[in-house]
C-alpha atoms as a PDB file:
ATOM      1  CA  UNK A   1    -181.052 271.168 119.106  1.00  0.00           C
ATOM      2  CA  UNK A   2    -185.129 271.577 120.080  1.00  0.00           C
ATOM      3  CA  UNK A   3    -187.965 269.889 119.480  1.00  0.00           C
ATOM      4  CA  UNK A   4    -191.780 270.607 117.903  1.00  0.00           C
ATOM      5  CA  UNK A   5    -194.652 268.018 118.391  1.00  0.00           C
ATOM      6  CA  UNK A   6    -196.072 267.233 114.605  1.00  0.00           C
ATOM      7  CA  UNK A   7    -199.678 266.228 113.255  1.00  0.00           C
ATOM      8  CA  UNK A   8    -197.359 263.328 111.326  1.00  0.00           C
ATOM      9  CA  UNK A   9    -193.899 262.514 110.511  1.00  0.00           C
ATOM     10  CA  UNK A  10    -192.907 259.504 108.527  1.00  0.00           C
ATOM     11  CA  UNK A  11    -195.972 257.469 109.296  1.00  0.00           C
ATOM     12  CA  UNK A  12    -195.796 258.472 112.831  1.00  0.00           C
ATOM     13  CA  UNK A  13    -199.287 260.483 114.114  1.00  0.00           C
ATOM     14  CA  UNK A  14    -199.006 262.463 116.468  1.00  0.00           C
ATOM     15  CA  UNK A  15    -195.505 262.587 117.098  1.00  0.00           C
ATOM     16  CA  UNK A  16    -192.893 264.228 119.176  1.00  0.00           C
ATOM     17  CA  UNK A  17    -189.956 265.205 116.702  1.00  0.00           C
ATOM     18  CA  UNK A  18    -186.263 265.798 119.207  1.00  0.00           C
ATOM     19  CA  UNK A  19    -183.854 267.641 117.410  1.00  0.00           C
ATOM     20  CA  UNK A  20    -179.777 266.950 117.715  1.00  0.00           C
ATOM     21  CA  UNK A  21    -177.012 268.431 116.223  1.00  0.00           C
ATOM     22  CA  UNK A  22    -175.016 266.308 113.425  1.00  0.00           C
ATOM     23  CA  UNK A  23    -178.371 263.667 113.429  1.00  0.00           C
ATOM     24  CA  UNK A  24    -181.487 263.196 112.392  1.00  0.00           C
ATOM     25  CA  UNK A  25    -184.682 263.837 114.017  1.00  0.00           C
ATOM     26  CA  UNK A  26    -185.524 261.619 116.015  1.00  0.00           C
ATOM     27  CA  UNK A  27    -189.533 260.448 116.354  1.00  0.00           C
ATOM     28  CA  UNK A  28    -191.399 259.894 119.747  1.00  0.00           C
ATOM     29  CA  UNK A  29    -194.825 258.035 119.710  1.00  0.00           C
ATOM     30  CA  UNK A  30    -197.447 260.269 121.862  1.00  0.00           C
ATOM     31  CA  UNK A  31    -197.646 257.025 124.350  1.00  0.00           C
ATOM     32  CA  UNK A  32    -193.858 258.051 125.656  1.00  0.00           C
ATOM     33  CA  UNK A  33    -194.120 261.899 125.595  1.00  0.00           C
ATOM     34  CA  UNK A  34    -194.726 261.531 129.591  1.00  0.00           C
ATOM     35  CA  UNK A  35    -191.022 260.453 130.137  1.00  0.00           C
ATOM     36  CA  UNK A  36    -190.319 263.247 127.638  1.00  0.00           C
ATOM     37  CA  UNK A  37    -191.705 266.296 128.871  1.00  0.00           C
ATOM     38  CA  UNK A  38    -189.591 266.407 132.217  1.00  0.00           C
ATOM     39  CA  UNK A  39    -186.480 266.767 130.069  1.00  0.00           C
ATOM     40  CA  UNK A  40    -188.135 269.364 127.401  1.00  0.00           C
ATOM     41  CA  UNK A  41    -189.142 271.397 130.443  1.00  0.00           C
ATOM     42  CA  UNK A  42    -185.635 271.882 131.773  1.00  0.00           C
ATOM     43  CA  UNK A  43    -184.360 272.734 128.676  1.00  0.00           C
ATOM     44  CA  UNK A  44    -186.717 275.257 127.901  1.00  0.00           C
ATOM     45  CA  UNK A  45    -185.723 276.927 131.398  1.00  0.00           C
ATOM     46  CA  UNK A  46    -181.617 276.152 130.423  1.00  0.00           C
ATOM     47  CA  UNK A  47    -182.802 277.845 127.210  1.00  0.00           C
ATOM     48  CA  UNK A  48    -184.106 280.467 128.931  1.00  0.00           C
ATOM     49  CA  UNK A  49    -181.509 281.159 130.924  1.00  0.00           C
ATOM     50  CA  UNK A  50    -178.903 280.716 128.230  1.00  0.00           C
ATOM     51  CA  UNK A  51    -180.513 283.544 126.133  1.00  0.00           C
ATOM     52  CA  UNK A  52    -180.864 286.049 129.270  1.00  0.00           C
ATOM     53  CA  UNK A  53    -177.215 285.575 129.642  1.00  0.00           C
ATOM     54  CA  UNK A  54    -175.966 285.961 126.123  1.00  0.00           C
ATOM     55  CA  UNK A  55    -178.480 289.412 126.211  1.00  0.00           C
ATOM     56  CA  UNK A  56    -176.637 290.908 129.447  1.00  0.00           C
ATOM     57  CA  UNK A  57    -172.669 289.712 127.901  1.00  0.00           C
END
């Protein structure tokens, strides 16, 4: 799972490419990465928080 905004993907420019496991990527037109960037901002902190943890187990 992640993400990584792209110059171009599949005729898409710019786009915002989501990453899920057992699917493809899935393509987010730069006009809807406003509704988008909540969500990728909480999972970089869950992230984050998820890697501090592993670290300290």
């Amino acid at each position: 799972m992640g993400y990584e905004f792209l110059d171009e993907y599949n005729g898409i420019s710019p786009v915002l490419l989501l990453y899920f496991e057992g699917a493809r990527p899935m393509p987010i037109r730069d006009y809807m990465w406003e509704e988008y960037l909540p969500i990728l901002e909480q999972f970089d902190k869950n992230e984050e928080k998820s890697k501090k943890n592993s670290k300290n187990n």
